[in-house]
Protein backbone atom coordinates (compact mmCIF):
# COMPACT_ATOMS: atom_id res chain seq x y z
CA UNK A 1 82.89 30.93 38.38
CA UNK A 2 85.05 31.63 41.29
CA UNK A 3 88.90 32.91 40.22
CA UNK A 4 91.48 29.72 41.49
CA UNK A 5 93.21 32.69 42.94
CA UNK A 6 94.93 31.92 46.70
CA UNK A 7 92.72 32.97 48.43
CA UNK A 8 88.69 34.07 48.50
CA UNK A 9 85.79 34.87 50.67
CA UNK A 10 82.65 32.91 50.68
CA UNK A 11 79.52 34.32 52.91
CA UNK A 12 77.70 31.80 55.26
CA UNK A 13 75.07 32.82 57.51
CA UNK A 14 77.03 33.48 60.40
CA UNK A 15 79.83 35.59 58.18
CA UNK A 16 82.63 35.72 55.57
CA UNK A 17 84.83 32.82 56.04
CA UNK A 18 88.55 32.95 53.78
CA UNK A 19 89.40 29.94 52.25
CA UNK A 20 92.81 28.80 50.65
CA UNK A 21 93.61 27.51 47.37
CA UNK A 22 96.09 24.48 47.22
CA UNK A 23 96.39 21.49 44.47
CA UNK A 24 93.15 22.29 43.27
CA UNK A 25 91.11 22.06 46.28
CA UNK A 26 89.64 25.28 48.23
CA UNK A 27 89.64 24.05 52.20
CA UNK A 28 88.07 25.81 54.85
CA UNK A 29 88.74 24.50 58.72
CA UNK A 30 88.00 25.39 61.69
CA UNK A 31 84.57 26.86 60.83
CA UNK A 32 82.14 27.47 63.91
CA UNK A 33 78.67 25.16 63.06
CA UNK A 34 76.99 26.03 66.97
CA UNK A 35 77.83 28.27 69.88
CA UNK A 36 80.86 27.52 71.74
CA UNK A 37 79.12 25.26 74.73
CA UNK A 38 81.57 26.53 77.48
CA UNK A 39 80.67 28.44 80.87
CA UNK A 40 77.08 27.95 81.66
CA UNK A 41 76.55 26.31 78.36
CA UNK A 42 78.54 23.10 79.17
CA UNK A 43 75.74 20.65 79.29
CA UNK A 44 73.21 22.77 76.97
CA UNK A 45 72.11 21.66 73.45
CA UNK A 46 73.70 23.53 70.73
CA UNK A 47 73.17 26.66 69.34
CA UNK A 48 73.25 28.21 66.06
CA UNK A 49 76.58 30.01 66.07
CA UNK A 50 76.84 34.13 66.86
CA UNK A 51 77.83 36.09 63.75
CA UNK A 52 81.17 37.89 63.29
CA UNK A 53 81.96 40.71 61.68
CA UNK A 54 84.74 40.75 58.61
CA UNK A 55 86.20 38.13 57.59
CA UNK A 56 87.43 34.80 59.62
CA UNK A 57 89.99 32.91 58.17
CA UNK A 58 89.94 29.17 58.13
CA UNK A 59 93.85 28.21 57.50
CA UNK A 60 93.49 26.14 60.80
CA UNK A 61 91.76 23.09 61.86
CA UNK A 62 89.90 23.75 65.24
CA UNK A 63 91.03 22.01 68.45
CA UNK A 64 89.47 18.21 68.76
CA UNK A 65 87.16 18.01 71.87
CA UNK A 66 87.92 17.43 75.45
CA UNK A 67 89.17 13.35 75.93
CA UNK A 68 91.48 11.57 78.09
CA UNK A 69 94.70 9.44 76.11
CA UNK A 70 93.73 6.72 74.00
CA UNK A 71 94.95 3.30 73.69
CA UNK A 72 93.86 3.53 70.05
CA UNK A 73 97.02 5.17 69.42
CA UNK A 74 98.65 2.21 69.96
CA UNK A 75 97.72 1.28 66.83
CA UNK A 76 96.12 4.16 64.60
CA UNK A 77 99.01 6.58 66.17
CA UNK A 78 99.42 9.56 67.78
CA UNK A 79 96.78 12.36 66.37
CA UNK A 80 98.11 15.56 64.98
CA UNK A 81 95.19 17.67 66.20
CA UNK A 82 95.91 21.82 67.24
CA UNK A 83 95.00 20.89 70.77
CA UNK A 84 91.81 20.24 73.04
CA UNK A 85 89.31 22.66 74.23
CA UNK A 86 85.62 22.51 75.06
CA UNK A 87 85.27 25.01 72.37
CA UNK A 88 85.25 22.23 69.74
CA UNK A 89 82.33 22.15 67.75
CA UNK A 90 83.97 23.45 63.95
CA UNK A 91 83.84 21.61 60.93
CA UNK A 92 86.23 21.04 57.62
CA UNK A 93 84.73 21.60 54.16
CA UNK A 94 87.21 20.91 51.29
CA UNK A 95 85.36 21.63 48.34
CA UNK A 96 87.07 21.23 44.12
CA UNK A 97 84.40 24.30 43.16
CA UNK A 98 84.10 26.93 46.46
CA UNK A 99 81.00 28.89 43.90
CA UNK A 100 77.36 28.66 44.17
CA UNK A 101 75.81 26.77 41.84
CA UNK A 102 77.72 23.84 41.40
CA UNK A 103 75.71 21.33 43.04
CA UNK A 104 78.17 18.60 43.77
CA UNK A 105 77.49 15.43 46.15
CA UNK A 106 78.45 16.14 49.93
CA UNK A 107 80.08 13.67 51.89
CA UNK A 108 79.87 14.46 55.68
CA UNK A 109 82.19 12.24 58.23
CA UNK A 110 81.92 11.42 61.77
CA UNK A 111 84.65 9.94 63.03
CA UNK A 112 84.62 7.14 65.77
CA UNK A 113 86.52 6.49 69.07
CA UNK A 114 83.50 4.57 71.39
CA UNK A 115 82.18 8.14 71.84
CA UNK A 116 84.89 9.03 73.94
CA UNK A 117 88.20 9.50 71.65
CA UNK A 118 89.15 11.29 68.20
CA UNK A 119 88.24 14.53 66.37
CA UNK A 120 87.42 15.21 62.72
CA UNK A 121 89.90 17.68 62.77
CA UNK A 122 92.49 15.01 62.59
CA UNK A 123 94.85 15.10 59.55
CA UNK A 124 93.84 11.29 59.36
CA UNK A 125 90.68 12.82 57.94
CA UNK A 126 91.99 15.50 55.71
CA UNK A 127 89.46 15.22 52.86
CA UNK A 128 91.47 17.05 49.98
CA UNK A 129 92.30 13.57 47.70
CA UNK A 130 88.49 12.43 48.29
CA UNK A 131 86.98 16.14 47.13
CA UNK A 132 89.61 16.30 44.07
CA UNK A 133 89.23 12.64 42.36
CA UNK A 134 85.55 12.77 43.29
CA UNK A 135 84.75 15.94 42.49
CA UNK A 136 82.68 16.29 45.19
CA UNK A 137 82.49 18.34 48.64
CA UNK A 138 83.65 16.60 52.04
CA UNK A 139 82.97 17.70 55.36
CA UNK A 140 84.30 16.77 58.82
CA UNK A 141 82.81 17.29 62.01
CA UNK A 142 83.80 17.94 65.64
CA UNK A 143 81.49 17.03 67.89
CA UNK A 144 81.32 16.68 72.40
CA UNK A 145 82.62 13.62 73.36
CA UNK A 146 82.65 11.25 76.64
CA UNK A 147 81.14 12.65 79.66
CA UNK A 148 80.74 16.44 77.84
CA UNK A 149 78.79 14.71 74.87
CA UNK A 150 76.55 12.11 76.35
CA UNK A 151 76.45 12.22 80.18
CA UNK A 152 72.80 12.00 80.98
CA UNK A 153 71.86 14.92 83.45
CA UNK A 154 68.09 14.36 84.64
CA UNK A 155 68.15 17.54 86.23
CA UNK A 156 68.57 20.94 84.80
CA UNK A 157 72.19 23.00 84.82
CA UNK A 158 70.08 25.10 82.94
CA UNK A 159 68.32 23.71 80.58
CA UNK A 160 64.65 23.86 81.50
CA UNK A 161 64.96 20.11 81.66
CA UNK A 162 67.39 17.02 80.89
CA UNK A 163 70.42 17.04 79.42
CA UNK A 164 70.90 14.43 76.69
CA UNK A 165 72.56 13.17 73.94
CA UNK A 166 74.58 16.06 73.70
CA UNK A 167 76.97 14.97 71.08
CA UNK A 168 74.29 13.34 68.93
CA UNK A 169 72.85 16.88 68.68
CA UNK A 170 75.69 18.49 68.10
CA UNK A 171 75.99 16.24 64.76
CA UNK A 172 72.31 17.22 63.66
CA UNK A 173 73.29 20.90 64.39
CA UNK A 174 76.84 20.21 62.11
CA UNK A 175 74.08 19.11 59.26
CA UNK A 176 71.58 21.36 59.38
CA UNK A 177 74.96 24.00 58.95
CA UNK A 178 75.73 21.65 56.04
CA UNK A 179 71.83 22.08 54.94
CA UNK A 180 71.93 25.68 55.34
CA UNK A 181 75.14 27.12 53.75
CA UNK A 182 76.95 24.09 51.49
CA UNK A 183 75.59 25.58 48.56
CA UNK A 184 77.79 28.66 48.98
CA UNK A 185 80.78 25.85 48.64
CA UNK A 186 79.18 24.69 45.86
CA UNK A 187 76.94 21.65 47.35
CA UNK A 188 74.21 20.22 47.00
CA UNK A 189 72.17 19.94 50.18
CA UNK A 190 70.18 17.62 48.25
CA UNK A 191 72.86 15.19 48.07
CA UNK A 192 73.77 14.56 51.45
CA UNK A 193 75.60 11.07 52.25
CA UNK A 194 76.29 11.16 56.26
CA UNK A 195 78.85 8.69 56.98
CA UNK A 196 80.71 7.07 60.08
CA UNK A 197 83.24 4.37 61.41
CA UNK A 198 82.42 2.93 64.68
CA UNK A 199 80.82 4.89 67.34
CA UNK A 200 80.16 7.13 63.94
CA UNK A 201 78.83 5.10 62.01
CA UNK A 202 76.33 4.01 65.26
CA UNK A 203 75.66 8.32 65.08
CA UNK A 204 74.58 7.38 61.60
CA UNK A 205 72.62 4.74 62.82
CA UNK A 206 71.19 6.84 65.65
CA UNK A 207 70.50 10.04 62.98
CA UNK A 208 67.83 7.38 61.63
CA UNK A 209 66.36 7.21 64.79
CA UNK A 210 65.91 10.83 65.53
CA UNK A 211 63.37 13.14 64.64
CA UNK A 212 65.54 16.15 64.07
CA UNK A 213 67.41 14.70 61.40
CA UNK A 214 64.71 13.55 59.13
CA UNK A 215 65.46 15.00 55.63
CA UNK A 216 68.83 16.30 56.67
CA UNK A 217 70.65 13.61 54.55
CA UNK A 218 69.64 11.02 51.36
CA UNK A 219 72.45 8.76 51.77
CA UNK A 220 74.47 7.00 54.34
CA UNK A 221 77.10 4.57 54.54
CA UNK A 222 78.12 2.78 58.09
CA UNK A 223 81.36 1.36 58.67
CA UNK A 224 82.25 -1.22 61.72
CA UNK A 225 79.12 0.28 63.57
CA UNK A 226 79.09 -1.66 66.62
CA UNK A 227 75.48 -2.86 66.14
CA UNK A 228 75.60 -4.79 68.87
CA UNK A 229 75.88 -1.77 71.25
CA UNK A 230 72.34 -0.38 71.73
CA UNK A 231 72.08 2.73 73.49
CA UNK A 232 71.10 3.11 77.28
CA UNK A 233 67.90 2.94 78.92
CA UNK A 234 66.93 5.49 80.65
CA UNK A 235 67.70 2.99 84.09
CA UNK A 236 71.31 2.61 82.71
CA UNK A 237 72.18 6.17 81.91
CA UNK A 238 71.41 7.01 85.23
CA UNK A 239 73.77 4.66 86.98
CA UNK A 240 76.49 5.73 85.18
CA UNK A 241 75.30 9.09 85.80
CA UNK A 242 75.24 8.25 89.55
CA UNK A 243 78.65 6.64 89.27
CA UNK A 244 80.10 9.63 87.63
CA UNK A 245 78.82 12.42 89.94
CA UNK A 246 80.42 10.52 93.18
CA UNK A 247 83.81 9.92 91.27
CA UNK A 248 83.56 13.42 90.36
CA UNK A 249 82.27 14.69 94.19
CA UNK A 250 79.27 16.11 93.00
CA UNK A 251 76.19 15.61 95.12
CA UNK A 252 73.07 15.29 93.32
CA UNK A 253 71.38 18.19 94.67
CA UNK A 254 73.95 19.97 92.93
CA UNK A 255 74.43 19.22 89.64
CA UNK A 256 74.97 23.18 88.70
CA UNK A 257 78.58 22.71 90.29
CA UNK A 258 79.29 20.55 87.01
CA UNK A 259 79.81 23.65 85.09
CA UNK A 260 82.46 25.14 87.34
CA UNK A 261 84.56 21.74 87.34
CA UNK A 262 87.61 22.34 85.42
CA UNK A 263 87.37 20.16 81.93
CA UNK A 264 90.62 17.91 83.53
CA UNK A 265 88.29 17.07 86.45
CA UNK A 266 85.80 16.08 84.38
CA UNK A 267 87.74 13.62 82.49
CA UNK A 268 89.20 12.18 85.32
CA UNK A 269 85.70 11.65 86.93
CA UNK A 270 84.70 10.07 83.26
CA UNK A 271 88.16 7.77 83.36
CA UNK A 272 86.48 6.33 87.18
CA UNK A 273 83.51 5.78 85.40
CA UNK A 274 85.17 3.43 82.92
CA UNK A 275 87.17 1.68 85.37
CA UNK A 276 84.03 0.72 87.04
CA UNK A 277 81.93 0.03 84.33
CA UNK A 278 84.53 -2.72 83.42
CA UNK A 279 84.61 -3.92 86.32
CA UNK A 280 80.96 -4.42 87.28
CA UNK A 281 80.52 -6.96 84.02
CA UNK A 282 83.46 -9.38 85.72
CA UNK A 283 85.76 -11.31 83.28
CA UNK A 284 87.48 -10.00 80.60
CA UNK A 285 85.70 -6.36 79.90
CA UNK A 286 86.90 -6.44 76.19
CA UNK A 287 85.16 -9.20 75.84
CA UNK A 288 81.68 -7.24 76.96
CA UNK A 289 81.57 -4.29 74.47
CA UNK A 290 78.81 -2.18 76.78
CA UNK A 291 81.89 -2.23 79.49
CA UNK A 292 83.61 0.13 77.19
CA UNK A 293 81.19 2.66 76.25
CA UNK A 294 79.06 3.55 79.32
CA UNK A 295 79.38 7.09 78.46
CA UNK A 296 76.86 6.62 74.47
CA UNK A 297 73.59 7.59 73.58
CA UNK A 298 70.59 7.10 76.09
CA UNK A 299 66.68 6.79 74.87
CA UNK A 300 64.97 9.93 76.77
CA UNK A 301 62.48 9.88 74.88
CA UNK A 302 62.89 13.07 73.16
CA UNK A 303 66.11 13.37 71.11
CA UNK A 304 66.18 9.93 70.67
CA UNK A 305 62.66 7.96 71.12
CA UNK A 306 63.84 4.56 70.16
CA UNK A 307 67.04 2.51 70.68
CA UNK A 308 68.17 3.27 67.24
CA UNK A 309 69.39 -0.42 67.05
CA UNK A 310 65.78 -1.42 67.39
CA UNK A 311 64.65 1.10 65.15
CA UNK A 312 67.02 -0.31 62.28
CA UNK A 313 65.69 -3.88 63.10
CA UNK A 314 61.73 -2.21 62.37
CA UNK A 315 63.04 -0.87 58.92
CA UNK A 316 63.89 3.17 60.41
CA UNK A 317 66.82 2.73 57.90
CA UNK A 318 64.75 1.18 55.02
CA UNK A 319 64.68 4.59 52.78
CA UNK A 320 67.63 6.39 51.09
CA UNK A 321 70.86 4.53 50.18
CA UNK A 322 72.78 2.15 51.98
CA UNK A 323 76.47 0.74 51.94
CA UNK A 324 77.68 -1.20 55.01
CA UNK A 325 80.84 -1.65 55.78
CA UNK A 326 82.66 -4.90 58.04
CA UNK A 327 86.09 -5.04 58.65
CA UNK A 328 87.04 -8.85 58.79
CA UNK A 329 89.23 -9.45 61.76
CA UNK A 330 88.09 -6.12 63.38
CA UNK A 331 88.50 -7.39 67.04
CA UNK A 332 92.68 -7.62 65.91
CA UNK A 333 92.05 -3.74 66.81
CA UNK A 334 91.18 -4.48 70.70
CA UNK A 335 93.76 -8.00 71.04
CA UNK A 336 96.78 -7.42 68.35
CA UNK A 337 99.26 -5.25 70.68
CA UNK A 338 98.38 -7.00 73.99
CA UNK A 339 100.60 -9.61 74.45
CA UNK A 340 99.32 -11.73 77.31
CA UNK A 341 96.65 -11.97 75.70
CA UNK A 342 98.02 -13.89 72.96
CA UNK A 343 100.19 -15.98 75.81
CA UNK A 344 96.89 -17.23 77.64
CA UNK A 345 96.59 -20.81 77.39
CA UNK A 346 93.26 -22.66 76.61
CA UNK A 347 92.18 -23.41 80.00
CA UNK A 348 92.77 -19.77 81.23
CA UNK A 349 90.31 -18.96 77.59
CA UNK A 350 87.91 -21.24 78.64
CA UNK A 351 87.33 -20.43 81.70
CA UNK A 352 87.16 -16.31 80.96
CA UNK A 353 84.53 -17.23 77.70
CA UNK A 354 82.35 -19.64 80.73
CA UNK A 355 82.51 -16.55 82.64
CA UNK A 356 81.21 -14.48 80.39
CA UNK A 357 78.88 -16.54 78.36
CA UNK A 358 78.20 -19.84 80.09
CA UNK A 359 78.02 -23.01 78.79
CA UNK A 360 76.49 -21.84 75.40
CA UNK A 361 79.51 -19.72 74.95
CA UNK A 362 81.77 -23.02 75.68
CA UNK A 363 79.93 -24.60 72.96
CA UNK A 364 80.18 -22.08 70.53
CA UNK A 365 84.29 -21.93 71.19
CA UNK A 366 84.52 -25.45 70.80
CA UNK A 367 82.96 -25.22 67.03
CA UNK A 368 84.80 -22.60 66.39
CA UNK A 369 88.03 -24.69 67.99
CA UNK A 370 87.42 -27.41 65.72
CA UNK A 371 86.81 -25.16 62.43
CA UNK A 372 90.29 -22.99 63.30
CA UNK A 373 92.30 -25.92 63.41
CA UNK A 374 96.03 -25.51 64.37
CA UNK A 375 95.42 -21.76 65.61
CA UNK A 376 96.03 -21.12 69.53
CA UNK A 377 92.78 -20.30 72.00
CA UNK A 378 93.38 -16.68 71.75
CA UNK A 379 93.17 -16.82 67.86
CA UNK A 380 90.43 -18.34 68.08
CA UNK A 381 88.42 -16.55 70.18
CA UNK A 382 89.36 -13.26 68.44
CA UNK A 383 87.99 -14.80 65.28
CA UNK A 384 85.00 -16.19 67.10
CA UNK A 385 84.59 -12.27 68.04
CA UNK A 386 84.78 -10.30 65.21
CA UNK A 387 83.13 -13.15 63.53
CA UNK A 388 80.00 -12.14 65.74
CA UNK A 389 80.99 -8.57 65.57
CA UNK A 390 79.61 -8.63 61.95
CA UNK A 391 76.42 -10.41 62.62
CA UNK A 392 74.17 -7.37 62.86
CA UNK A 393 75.76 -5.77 60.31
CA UNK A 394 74.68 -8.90 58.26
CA UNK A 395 71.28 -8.60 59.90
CA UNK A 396 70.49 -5.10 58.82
CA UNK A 397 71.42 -6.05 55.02
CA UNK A 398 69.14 -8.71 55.18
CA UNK A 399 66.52 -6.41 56.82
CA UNK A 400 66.85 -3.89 53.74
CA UNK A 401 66.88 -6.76 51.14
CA UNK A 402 63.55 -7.86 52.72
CA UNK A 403 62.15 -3.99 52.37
CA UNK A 404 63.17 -4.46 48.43
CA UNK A 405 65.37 -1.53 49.51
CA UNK A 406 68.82 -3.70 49.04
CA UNK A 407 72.00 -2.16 50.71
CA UNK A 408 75.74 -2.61 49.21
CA UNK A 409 77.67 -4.79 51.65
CA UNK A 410 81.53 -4.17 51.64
CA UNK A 411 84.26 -6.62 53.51
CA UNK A 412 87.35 -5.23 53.99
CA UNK A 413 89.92 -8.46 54.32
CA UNK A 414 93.37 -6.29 53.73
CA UNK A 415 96.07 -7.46 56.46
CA UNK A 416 97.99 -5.24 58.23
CA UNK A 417 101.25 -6.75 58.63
CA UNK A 418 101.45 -4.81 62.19
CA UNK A 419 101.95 -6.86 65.43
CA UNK A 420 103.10 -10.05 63.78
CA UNK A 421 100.60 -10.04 61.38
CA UNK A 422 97.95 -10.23 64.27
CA UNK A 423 96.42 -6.92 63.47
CA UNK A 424 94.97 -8.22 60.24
CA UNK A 425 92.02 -6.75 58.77
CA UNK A 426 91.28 -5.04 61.91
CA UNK A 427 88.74 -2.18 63.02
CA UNK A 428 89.89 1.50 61.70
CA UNK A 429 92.62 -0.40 59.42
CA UNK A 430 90.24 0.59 56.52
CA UNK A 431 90.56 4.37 57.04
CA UNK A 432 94.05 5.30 55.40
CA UNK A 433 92.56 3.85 52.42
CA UNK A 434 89.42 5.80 52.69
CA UNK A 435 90.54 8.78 52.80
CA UNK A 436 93.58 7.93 50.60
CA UNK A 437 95.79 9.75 52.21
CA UNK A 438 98.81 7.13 53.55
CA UNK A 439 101.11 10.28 54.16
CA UNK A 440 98.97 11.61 57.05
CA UNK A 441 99.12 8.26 58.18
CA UNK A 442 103.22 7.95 58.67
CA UNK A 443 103.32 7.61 62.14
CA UNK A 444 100.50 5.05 62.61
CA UNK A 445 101.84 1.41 63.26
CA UNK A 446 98.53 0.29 61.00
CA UNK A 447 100.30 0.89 57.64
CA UNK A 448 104.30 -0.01 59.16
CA UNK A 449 105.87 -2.68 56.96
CA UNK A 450 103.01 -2.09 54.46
CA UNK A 451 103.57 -2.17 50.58
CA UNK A 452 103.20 1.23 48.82
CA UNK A 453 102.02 0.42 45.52
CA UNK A 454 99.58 -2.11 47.47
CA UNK A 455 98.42 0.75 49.80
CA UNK A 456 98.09 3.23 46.52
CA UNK A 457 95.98 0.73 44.61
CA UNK A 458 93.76 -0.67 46.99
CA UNK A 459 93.15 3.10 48.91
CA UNK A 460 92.41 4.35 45.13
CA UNK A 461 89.65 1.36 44.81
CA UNK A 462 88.24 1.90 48.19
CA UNK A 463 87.76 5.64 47.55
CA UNK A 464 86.63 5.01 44.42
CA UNK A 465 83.62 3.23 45.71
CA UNK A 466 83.06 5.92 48.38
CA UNK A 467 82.81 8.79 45.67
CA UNK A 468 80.92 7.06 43.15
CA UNK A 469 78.08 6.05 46.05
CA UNK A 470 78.15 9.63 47.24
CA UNK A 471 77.12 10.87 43.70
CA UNK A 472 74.44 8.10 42.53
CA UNK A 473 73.84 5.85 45.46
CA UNK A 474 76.00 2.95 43.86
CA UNK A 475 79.43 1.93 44.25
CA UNK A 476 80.76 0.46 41.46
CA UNK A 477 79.63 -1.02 38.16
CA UNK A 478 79.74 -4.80 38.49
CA UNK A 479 79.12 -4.35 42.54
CA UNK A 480 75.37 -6.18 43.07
CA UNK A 481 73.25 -5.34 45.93
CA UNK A 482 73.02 -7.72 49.04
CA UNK A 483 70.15 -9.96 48.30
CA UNK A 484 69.57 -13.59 49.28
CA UNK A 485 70.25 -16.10 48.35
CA UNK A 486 73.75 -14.98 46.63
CA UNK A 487 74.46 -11.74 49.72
CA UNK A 488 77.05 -10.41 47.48
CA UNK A 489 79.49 -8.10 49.09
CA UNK A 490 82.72 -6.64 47.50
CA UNK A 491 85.61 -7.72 49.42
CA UNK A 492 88.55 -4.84 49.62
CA UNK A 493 91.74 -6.84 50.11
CA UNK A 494 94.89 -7.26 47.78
CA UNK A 495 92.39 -7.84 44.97
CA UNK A 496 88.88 -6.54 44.65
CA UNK A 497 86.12 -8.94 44.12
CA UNK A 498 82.65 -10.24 44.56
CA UNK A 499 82.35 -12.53 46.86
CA UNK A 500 78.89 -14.44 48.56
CA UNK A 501 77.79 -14.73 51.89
CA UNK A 502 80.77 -13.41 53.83
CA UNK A 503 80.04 -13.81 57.17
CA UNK A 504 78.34 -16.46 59.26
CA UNK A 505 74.37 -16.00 60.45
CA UNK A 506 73.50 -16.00 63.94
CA UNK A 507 72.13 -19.78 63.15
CA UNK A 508 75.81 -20.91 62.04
CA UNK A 509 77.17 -20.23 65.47
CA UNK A 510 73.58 -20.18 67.77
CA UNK A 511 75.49 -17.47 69.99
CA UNK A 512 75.15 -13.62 69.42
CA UNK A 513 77.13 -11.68 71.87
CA UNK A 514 75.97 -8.27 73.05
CA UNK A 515 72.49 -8.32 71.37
CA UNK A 516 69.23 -9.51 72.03
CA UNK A 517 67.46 -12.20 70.44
């Protein structure tokens, strides 16, 4: 067994990596999984990473990837990253036994931000409490975001042929690194659980989907997924692709000047891109999820063959284990901070929810009107939302219990007390207690006004559940499967329970926004 000294050297394929000792936990960052995909390699799959000589320490997270501001800060808070380069794609393993031989579970994270925002380098995901109480190894990945991640690019910069899916790839390459040397850290690629929030937990949806990552993972667990966002046609990618090279001043005959455009060009090319997607759906844009994510994962027909949304609904997520998880007010996330929102009167709701969704959607609002009663328009509609939000989430439970391959369904229904109480039990509130770690999470207006000993219990429960599905593909003792006609699901809030049928069907409100039928 490896000495708990301060320090020690552990060989991967590429080289010697140095990792520290601290509280028990041996944590390696900033470790290269690909080629750096700068220069000429901007818009070119990943590669296996070159090998260095001696030894490379790993005190140091890498820098997150290339993005614009968020306004998720608003409410997760500013991220304590190193910086932002194009030179992005490192990983974080903190591991409770850095020897061979130890086969513990692996836990591998990809974080969200609609493809476009955050980094797994983040402190936010500092995976030292999760490896120590779980005795287990945690990983998180860095992967190309926005335009650099999944701009589609039907002609070559390069490539011998289309550029796709990008940051999807660079997530296979990050686990077949995980496949290939976690055993040194003392893994077991055997026990893989690949697991996302958001646009990550739609990678995790997409890894189903492609090819490539068959057999790089056994378990998964997928968090807020956005379900309802399937990826592009082949059509769609290329509009926005068309929309980005003009906002960028790129003709199409020469998409090679895309890898001499300085990174800050590029991301003000990809913010024009936004701004027009938004406005090209008319109405309120948060209201049309697509609006927000035009730069996402496109079906070329080689990295990814199938809409992976579609491929869920035909059962391409039927093997290995399964725990879904739906935050229960998670469009507070996209409304809570913005106050006119919240000062719109009914007739000025009406008429944007007519706008977007006809006379069905009028309908729908008035049901859910009468059902909310004595809560404003706004409220109600933001209910109505993330009410909806959770419907294929629902779906693909039912879809697994009807395989006789049941999933674990978990509803998180904490409230943040941030905003008024409007933020509620809102998308990303769930992470802090993930990850357990409330001190990296001091500056986030999420957890402001929050009660300690609440955050300490419920974070420890939360955890709990993620460790103990990571090692035997079941979260708790006492926590049943989703199965009609009872579709248990454990509810995280400020008590833990099972609870039945948590979320409306599609029937209960006849209106599914975003998806098809």
């Amino acid at each position: 067994m490896t000495k708990r000294s301060a320090s020690c050297d552990i060989r991967t394929e590429a080289g010697v990596v140095r990792w520290r000792w601290r509280d028990g936990i041996g944590s390696f960052r900033g470790v290269p999984y690909a080629s750096p995909p700068v220069g000429p390699r901007r818009f070119l799959p990943p590669e296996r990473p070159p090998a260095w000589d001696g030894v490379r320490p790993t005190e140091e997270p890498g820098p997150a990837p290339m993005q614009p501001p968020s306004r998720a800060e608003v409410v997760m808070g500013p991220m304590d990253v190193p910086g932002y380069s194009e030179d992005c794609l490192t990983l974080n393993v903190w591991t409770p036994a850095p020897a061979s031989g130890a086969q513990l579970p692996v836990l591998v994270w990809l974080h969200g931000g609609g493809y476009m925002f955050g980094a797994g380098s983040a402190s936010w995901y500092d995976g030292s409490v999760m490896a120590r109480r779980g005795g287990m190894v945690v990983v998180t990945v860095n992967y190309r975001l926005g335009a650099l991640g999944y701009l589609y690019l039907p002609t070559s910069t390069g490539a011998g042929g289309p550029a796709a899916n990008l940051g999807l790839q660079d997530q296979c390459m990050a686990l077949e690194w995980v496949c290939d040397n976690i055993a040194a850290f003392g893994g077991d690629p055997a026990r893989v659980t690949v697991a996302g929030q958001s646009a990550g937990g739609l990678s995790v949806v997409a890894l189903h989907a492609m090819p490539r990552a068959s057999g790089l993972f056994q378990r998964a667990i997928v968090w807020s997924s956005g379900l309802q966002l399937p990826a592009h046609t082949l059509d769609e990618a290329t509009a926005v692709t068309d929309v980005f090279l003009a906002a960028a001043g790129i003709p199409h005959d020469s998409v090679d000047a895309l890898l001499d455009l300085p990174a800050d060009r590029i991301l003000e090319a990809q913010e024009k891109t936004l701004l027009q997607a938004a406005v090209a759906v008319g109405g309120d844009p948060r209201l049309q999820p697509s609006s927000m994510a035009p730069f996402r994962p496109v079906v070329d027909g080689d990295v990814l063959p199938e809409d992976p949304v579609a491929a869920a609904r035909r059962g391409a997520m039927d093997a290995g284990d399964l725990l879904i998880g739906v935050n229960a007010e998670e469009m507070g996330f996209v409304f809570a901070f913005d106050e006119t929102f919240f000062e719109q009167d009914q007739l000025t709701v009406l008429a944007q929810v007519e706008a977007t969704w006809g006379d069905e959607g009028l309908r729908v609002f008035e049901s859910y009107t009468a059902r909310e009663a004595g809560r404003t328009a706004p409220e109600v509609l933001c209910t109505l939302l993330s009410e909806e939000g959770a419907v294929p989430s629902i779906e693909l439970a039912e879809r697994r219990a009807a395989a006789g391959r049941p999933a674990y369904l978990a509803w998180f229904t904490w409230r943040s007390p941030a905003f008024g109480g409007r933020l509620g039990a809102a998308h990303t509130v769930e992470l802090p207690f993930v990850f357990n770690n409330p001190e990296n999470w001091t500056r986030s207006p999420m957890l402001a006004g929050a009660d300690d000993e609440e955050v300490h219990e419920l974070g420890s429960a939360l955890q709990d559940a993620w460790i103990a599905f990571a090692a035997t593909g079941i979260p708790a003792e006492g926590w049943p499967p989703y199965v009609p006609p009872e579709r248990a699901a454990m509810a995280f809030g400020r008590s833990v329970d099972v609870i039945s049928n948590p979320a409306p069907t599609r029937s209960a409100t006849g209106l599914t926004f975003g998806t098809s039928a």
